[in-house]
N, C-alpha and C. Protein backbone atom coordinates (compact mmCIF):
# COMPACT_ATOMS: atom_id res chain seq x y z
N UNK A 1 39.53 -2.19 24.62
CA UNK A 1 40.98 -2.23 24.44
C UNK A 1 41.63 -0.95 24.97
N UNK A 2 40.76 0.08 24.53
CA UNK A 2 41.58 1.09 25.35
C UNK A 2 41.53 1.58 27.06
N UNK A 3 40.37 0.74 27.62
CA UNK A 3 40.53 0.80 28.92
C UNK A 3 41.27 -0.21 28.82
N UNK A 4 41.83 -1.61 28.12
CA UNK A 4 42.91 -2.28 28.98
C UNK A 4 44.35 -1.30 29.26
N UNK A 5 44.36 -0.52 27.68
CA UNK A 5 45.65 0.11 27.36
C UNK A 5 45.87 1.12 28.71
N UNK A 6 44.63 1.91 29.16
CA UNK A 6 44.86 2.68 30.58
C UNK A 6 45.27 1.83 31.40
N UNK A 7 44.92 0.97 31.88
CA UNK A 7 45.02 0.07 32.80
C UNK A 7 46.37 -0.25 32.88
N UNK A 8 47.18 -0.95 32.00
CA UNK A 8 48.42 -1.42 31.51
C UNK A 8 49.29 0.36 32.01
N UNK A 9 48.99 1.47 31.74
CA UNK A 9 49.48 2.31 32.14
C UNK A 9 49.46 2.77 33.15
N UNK A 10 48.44 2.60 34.08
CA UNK A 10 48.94 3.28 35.54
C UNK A 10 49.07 1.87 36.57
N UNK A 11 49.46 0.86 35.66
CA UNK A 11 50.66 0.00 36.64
C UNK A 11 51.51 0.22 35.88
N UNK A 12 52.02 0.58 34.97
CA UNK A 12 53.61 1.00 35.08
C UNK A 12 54.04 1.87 35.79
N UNK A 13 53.03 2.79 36.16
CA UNK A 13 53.31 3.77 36.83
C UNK A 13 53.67 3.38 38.39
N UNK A 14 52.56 2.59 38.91
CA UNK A 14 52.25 1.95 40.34
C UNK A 14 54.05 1.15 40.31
N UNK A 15 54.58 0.59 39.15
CA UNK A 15 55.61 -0.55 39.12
C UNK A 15 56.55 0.55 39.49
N UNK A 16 57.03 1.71 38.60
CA UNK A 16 58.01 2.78 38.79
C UNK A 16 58.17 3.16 40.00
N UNK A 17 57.07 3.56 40.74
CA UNK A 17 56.98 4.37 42.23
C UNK A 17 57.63 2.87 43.08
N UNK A 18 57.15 1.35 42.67
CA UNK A 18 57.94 0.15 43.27
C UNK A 18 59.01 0.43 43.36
N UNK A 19 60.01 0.09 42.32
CA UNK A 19 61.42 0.43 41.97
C UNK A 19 62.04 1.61 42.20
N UNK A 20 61.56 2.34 42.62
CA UNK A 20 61.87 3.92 42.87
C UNK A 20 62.35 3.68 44.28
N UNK A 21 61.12 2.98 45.40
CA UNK A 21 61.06 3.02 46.58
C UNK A 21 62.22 1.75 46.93
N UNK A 22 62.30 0.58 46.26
CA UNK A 22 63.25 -0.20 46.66
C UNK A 22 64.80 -0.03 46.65
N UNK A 23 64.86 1.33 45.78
CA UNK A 23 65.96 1.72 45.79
C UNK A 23 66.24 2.22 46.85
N UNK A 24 65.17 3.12 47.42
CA UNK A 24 65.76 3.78 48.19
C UNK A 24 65.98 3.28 49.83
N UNK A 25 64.94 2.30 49.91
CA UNK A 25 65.07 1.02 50.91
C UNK A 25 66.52 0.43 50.70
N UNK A 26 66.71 0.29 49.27
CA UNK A 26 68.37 -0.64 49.71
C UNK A 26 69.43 0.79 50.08
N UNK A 27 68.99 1.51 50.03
CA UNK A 27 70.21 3.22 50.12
C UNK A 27 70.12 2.93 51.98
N UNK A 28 68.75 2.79 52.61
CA UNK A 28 68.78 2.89 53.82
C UNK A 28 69.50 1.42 54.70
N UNK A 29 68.92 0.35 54.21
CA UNK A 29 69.79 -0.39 54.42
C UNK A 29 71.36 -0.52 54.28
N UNK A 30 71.92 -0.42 53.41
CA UNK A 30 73.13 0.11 53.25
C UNK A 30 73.72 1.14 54.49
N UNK A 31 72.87 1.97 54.72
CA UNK A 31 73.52 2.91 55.21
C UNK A 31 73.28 2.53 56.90
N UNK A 32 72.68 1.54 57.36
CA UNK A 32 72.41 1.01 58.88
C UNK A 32 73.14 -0.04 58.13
N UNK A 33 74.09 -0.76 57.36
CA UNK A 33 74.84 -1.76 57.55
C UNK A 33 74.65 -3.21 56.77
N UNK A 34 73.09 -3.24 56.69
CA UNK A 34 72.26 -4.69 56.94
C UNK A 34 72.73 -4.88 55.29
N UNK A 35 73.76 -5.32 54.56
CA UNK A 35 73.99 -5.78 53.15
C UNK A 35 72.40 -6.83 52.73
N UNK A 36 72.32 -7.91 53.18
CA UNK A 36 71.14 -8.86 52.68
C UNK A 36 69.73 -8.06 52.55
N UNK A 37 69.61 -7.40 53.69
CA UNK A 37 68.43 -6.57 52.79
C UNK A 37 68.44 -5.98 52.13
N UNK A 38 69.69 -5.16 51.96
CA UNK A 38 69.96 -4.15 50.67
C UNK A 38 69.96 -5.15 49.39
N UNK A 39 70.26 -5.89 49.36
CA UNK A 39 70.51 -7.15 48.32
C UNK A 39 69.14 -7.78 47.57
N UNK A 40 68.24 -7.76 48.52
CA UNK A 40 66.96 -8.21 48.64
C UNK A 40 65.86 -7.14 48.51
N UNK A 41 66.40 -5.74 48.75
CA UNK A 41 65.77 -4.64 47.99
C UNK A 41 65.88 -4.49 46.58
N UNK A 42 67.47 -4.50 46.33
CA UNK A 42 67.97 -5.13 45.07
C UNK A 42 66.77 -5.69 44.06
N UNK A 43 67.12 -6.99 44.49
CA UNK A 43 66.44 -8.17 43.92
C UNK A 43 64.86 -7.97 43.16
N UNK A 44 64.13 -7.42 44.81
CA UNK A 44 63.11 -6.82 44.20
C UNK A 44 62.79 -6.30 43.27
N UNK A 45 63.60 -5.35 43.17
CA UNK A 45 63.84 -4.34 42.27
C UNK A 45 63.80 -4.49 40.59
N UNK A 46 64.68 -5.44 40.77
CA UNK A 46 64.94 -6.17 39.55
C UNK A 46 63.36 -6.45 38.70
N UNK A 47 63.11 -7.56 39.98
CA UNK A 47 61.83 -8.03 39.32
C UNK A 47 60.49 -7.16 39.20
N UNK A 48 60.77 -6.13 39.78
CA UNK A 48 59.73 -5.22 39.07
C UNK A 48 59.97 -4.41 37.92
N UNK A 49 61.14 -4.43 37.55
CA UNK A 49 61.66 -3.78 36.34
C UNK A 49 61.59 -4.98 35.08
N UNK A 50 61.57 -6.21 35.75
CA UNK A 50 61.83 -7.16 33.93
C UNK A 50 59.93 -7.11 33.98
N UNK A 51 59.03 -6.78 35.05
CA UNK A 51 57.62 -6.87 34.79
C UNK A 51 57.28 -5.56 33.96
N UNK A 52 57.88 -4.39 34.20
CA UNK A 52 57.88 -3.43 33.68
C UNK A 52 58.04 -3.52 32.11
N UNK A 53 59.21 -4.06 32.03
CA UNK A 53 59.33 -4.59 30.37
C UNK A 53 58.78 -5.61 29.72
N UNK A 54 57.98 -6.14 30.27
CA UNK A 54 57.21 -6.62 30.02
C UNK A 54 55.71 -6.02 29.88
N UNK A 55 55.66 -5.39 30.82
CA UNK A 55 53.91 -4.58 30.48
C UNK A 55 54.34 -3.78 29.26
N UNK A 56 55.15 -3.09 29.28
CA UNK A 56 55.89 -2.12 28.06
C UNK A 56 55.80 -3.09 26.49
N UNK A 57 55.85 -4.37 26.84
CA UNK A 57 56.15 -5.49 25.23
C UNK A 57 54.39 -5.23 25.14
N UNK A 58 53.41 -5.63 26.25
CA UNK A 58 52.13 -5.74 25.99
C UNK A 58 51.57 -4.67 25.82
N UNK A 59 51.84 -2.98 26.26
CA UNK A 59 51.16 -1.88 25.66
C UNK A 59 51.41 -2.18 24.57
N UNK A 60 52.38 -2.03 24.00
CA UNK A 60 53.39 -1.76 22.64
C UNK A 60 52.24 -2.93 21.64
N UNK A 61 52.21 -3.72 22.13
CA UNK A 61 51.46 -5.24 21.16
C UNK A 61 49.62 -4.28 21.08
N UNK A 62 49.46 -3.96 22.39
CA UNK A 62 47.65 -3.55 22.26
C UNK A 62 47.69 -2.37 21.71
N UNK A 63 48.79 -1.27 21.42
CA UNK A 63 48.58 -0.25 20.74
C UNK A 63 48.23 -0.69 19.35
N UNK A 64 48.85 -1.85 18.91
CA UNK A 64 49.26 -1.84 17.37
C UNK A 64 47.89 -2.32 17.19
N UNK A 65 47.19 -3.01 18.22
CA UNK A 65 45.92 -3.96 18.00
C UNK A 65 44.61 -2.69 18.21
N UNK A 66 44.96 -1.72 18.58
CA UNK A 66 44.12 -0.57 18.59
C UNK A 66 44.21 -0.18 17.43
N UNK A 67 45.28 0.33 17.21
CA UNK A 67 45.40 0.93 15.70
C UNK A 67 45.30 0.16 14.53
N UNK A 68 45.08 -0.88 14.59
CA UNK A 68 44.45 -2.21 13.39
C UNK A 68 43.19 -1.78 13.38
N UNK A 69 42.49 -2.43 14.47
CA UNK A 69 40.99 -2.39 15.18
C UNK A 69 40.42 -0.53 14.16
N UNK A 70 40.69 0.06 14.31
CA UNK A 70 40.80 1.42 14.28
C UNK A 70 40.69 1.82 12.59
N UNK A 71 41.63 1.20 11.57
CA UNK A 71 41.79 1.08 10.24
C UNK A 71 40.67 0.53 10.19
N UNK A 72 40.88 -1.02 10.67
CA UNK A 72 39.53 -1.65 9.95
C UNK A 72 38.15 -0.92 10.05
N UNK A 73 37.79 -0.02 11.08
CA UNK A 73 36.65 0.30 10.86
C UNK A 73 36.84 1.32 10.10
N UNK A 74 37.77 2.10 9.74
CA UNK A 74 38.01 2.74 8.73
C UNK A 74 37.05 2.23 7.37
N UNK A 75 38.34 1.01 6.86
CA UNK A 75 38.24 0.41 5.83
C UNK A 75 36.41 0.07 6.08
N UNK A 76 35.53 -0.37 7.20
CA UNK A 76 34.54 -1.15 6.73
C UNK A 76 33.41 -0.15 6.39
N UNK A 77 33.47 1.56 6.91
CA UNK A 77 33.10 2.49 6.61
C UNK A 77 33.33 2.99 5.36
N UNK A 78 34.19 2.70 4.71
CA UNK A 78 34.57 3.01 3.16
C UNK A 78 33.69 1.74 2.27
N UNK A 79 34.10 0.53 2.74
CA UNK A 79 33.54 -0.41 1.68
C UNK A 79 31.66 -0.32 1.63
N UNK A 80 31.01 0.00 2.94
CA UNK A 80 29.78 0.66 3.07
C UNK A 80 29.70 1.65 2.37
N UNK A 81 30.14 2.65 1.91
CA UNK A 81 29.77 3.54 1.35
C UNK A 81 29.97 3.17 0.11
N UNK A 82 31.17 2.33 -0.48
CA UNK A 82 31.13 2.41 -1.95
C UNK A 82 30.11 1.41 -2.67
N UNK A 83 29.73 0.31 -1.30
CA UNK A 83 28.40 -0.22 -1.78
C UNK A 83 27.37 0.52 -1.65
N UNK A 84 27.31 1.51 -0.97
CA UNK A 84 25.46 2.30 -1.18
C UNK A 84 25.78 3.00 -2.24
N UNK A 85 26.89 3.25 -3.10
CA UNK A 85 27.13 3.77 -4.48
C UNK A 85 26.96 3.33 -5.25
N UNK A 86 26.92 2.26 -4.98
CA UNK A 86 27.05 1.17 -6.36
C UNK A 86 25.65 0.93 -6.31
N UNK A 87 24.96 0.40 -5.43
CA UNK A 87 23.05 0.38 -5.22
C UNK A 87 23.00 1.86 -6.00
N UNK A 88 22.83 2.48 -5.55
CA UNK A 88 22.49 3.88 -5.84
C UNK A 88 22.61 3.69 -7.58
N UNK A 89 23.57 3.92 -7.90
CA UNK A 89 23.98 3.67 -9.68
C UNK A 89 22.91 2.45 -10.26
N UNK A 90 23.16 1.64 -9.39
CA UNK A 90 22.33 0.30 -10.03
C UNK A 90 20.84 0.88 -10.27
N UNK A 91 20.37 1.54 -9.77
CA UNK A 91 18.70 2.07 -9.41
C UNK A 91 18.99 3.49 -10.41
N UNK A 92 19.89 3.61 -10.63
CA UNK A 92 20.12 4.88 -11.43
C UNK A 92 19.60 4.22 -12.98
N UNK A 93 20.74 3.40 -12.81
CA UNK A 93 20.89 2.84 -14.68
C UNK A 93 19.55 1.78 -14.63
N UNK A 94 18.94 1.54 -13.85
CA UNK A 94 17.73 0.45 -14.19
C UNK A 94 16.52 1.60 -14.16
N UNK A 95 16.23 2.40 -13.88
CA UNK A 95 15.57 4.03 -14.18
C UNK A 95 15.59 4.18 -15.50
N UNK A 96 16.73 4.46 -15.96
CA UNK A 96 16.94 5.09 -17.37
C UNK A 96 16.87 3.65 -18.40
N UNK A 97 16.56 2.43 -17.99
CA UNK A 97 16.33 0.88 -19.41
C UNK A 97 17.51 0.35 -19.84
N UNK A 98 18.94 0.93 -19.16
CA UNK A 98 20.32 0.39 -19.95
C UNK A 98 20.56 0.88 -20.66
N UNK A 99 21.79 0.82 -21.51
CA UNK A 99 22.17 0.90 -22.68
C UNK A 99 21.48 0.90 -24.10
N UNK A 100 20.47 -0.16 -24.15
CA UNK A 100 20.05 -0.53 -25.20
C UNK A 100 18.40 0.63 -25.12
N UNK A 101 18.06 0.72 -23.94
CA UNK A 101 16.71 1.86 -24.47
C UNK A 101 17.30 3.37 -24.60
N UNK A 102 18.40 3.58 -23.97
CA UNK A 102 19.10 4.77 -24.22
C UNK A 102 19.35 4.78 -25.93
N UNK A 103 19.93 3.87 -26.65
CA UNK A 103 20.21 3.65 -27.86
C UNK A 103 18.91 3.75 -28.82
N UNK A 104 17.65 2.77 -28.30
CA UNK A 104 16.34 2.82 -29.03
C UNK A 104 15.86 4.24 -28.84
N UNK A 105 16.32 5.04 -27.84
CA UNK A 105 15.59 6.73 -27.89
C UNK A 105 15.97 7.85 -28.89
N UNK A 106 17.32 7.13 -28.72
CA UNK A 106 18.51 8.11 -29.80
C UNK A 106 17.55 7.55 -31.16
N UNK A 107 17.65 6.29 -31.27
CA UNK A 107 17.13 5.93 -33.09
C UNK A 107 15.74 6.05 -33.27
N UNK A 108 14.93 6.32 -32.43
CA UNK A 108 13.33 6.84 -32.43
C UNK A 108 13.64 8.28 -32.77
N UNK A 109 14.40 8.87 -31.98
CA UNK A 109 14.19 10.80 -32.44
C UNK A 109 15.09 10.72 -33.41
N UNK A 110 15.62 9.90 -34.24
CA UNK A 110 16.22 10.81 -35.14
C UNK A 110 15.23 9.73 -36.40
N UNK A 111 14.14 8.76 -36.09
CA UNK A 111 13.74 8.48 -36.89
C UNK A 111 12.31 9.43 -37.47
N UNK A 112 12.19 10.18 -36.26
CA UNK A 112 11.40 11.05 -36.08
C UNK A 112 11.52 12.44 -36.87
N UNK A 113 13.07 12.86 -36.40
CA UNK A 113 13.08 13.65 -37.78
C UNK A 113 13.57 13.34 -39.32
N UNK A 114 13.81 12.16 -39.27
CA UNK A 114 13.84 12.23 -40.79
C UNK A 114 12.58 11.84 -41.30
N UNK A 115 11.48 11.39 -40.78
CA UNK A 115 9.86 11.07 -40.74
C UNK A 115 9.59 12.72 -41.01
N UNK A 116 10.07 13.81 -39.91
CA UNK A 116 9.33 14.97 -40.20
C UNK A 116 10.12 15.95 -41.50
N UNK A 117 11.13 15.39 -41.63
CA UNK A 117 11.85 16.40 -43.11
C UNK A 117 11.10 15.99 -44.26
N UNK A 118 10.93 14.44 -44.56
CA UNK A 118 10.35 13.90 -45.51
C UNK A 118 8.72 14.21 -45.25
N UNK A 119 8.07 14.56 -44.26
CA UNK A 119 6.82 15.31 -44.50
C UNK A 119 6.79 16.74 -45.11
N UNK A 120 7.65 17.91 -44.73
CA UNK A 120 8.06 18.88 -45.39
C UNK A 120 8.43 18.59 -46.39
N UNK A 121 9.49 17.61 -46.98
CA UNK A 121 9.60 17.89 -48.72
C UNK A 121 8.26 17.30 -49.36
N UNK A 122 7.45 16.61 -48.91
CA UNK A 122 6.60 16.09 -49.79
C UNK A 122 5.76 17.31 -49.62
N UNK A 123 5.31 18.32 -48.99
CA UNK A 123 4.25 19.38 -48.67
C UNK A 123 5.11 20.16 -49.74
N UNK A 124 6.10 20.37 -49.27
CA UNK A 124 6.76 21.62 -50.03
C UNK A 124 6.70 21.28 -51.88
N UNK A 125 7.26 20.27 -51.97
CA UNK A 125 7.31 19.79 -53.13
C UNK A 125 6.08 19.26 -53.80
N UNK A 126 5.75 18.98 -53.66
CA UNK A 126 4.09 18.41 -54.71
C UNK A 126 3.38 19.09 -54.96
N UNK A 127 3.77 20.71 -53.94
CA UNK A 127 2.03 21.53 -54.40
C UNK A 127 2.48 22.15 -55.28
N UNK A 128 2.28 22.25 -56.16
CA UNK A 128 1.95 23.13 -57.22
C UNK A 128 1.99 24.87 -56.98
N UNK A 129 2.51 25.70 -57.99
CA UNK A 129 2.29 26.74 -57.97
C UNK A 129 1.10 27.55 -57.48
N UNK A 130 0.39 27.05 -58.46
CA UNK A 130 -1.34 27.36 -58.61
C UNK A 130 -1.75 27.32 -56.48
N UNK A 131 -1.60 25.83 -56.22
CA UNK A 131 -1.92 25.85 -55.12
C UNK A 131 -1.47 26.67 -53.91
N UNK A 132 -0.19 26.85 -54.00
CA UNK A 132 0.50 27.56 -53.13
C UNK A 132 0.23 29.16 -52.86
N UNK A 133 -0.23 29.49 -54.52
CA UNK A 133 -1.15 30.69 -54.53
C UNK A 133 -2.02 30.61 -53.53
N UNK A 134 -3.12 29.89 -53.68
CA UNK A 134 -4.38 30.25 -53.48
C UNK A 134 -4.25 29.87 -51.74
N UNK A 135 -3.32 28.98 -50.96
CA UNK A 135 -2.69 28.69 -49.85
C UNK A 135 -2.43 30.26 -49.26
N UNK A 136 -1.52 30.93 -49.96
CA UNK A 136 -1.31 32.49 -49.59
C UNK A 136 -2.39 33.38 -49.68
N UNK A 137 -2.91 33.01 -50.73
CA UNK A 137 -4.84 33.92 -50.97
C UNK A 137 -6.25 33.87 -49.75
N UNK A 138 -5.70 32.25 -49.59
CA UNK A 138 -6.45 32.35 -47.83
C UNK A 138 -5.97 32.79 -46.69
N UNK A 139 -4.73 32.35 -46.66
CA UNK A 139 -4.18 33.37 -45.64
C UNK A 139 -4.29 34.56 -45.85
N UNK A 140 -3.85 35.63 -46.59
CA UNK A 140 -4.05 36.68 -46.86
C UNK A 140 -5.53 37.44 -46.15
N UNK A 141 -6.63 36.60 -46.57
CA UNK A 141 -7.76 37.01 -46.74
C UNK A 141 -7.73 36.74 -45.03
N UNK A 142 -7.62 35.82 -44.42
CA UNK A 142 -7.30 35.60 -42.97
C UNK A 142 -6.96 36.28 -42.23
N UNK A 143 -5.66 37.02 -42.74
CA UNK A 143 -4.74 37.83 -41.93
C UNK A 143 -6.23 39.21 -42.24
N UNK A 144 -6.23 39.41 -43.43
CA UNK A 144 -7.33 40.85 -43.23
C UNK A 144 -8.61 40.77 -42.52
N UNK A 145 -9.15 39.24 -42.34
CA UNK A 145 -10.26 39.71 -41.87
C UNK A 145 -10.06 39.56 -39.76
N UNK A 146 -8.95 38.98 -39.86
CA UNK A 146 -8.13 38.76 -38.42
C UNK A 146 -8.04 40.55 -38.06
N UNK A 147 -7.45 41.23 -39.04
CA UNK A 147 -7.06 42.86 -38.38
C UNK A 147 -8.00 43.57 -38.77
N UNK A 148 -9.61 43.05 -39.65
CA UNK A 148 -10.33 43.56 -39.93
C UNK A 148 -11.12 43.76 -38.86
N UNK A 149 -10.79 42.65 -37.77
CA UNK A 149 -12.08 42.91 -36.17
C UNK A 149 -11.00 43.48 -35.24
N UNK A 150 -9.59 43.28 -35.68
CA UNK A 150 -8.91 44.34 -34.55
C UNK A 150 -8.49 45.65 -34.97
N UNK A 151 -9.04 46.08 -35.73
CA UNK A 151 -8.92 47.50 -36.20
C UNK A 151 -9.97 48.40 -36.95
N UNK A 152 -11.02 47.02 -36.23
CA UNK A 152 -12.37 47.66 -37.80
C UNK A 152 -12.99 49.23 -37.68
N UNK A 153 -12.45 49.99 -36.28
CA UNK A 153 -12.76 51.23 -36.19
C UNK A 153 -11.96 52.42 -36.48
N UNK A 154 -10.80 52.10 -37.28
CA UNK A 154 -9.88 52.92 -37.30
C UNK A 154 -9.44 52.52 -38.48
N UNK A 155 -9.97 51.25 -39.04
CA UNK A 155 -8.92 50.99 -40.26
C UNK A 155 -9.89 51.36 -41.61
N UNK A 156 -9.53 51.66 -42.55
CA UNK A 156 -9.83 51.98 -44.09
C UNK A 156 -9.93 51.12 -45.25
N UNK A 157 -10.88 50.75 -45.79
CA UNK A 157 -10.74 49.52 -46.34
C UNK A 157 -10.22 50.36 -47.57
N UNK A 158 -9.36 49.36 -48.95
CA UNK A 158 -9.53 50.06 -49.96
C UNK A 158 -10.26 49.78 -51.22
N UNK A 159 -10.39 50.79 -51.71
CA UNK A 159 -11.20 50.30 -52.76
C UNK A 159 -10.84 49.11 -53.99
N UNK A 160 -12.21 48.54 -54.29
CA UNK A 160 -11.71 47.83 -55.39
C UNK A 160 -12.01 48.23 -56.21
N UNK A 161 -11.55 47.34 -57.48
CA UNK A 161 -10.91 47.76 -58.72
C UNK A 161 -12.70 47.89 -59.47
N UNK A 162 -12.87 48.45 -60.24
CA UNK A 162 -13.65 48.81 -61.03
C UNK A 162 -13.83 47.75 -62.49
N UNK A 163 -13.15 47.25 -62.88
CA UNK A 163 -13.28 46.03 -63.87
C UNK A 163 -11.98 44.84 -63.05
N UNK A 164 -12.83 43.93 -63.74
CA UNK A 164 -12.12 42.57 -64.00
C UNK A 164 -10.69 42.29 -64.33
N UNK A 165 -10.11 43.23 -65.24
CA UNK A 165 -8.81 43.07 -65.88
C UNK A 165 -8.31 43.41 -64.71
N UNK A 166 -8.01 44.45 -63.71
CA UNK A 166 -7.68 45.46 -63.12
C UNK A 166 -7.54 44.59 -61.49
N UNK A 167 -8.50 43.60 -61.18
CA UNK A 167 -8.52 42.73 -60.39
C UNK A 167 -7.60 41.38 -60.89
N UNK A 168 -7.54 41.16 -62.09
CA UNK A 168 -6.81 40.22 -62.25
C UNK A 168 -5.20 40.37 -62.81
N UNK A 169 -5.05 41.68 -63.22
CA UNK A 169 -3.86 42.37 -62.90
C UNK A 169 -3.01 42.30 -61.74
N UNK A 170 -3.79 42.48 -60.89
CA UNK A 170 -3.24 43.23 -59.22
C UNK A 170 -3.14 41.23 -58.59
N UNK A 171 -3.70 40.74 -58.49
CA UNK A 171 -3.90 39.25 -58.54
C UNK A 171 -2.54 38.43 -58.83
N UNK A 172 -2.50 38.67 -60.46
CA UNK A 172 -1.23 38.00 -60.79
C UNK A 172 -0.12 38.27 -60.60
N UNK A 173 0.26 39.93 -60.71
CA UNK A 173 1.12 40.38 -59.92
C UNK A 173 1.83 40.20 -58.20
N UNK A 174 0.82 40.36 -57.71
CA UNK A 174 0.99 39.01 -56.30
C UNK A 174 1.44 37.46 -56.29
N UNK A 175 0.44 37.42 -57.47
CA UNK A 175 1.06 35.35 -57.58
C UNK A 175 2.53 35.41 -58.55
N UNK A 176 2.67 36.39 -58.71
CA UNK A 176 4.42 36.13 -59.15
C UNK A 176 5.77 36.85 -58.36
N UNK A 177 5.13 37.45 -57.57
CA UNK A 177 5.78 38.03 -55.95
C UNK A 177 5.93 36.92 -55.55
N UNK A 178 4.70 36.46 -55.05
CA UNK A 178 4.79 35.26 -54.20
C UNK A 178 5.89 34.05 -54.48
N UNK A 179 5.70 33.87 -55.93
CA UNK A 179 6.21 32.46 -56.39
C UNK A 179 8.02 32.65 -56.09
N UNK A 180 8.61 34.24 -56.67
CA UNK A 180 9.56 34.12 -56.35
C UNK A 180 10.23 34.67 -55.06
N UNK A 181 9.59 34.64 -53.90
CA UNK A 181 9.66 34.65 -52.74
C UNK A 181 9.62 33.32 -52.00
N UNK A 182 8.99 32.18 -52.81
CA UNK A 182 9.02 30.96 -52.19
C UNK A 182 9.70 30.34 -52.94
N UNK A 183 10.26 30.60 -54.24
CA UNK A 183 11.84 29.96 -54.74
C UNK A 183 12.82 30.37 -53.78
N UNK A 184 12.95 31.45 -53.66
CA UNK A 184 14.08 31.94 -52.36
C UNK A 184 14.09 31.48 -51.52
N UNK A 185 13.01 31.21 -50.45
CA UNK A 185 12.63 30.59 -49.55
C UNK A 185 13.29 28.95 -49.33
N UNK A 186 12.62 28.26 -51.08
CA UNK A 186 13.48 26.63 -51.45
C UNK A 186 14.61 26.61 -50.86
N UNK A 187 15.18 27.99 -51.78
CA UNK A 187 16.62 27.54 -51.66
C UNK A 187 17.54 27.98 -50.46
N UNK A 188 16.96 28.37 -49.83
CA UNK A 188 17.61 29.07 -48.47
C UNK A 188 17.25 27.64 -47.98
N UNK A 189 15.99 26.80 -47.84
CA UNK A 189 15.45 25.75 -47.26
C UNK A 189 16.91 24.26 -47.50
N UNK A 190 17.30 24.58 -48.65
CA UNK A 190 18.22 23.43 -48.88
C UNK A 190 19.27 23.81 -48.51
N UNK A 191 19.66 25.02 -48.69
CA UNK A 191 20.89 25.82 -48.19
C UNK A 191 21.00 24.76 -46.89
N UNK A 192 20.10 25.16 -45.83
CA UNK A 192 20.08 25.19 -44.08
C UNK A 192 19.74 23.77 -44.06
N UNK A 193 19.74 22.83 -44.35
CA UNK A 193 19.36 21.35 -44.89
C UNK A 193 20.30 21.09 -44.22
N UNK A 194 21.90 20.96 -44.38
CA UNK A 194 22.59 19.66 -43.54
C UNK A 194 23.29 20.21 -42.65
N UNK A 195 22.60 21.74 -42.20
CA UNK A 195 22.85 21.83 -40.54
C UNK A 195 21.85 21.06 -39.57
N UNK A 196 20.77 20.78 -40.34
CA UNK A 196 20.02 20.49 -39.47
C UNK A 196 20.49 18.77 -39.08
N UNK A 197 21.05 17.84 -40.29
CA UNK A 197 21.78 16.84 -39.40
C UNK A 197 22.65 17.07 -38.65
């Protein structure tokens, strides 16, 4: 289309240099006398000018048909792309299971932690004093014999107690440290409880 549209333009041009020249053919005629050829230069003339307006109606028509032509591939370059978007998304959301496994993940992890709070209160809660002692008494003994091989050349053991009372003194005194260090502990534990929902 746009070599017709050149085309259509350098005969208007070729038509102009026509009408240009017949003018000046009827100027010469005229001027040696001869009226009918001047008349007939005329004439000519004419009819290369209503062809003129006429090639002028048909650029004018193939421009507009260029510039259609031109949108539409616009437009068919856009609707291509918003379909490889839409594929694209489709392969996105069939990746991730829809809606509904997005939903079953959400209600698995949060069934998960209320599965793991209710394992903590039942640990926390059922053991017993007594036990929770002797829970800290192994650790304890853990932690010393843990820094007993990383320090056993530098570190000092201390002595023990010389009677029984004196061991079970020092003993209970610990298991009632302890106990109210892990009441505190409770209640800081319930305190921080419904941040964690």
């Amino acid at each position: 289309m746009k070599n017709q549209r050149d085309k259509l333009r350098q005969y208007q041009k070729r038509v102009t240099l026509v009408t240009d020249r017949e003018t000046e053919i009827a100027i010469e005629c005229l001027a040696r006398g001869d009226r009918s050829k001047a008349l007939l230069a005329l004439r000519r003339k004419k009819f290369q000018e209503s062809l003129l307006a006429k090639t002028d109606a048909q650029l004018e028509t193939l421009e507009q048909l260029t510039s259609n032509v031109e949108f539409a591939l616009v437009q068919k370059d856009v609707l291509y792309g918003l379909q490889q978007g839409t594929a694209v998304l489709k392969q996105i959301h069939a990746e991730m299971g829809g809606i509904e496994h997005v939903e079953k993940l959400m209600g698995e992890s949060e069934d998960a932690q209320v599965y793991q709070r209710e394992i903590s209160e039942m640990l926390g809660g059922k053991m017993s004093n007594q036990d929770e002692d002797e829970v800290e008494d192994e650790l304890e003994a853990l932690e010393e014999q843990v820094q007993g091989v990383k320090q056993s050349d530098t570190f000092s053991y201390p002595t023990a107690p010389d009677t029984a009372l004196e061991a079970k003194l020092g003993s209970d005194a610990r298991r009632k440290t302890r106990a109210k260090e892990r009441a505190k502990g409770q209640a800081h534990g319930q305190a921080m409880e419904p941040m964690l929902v």
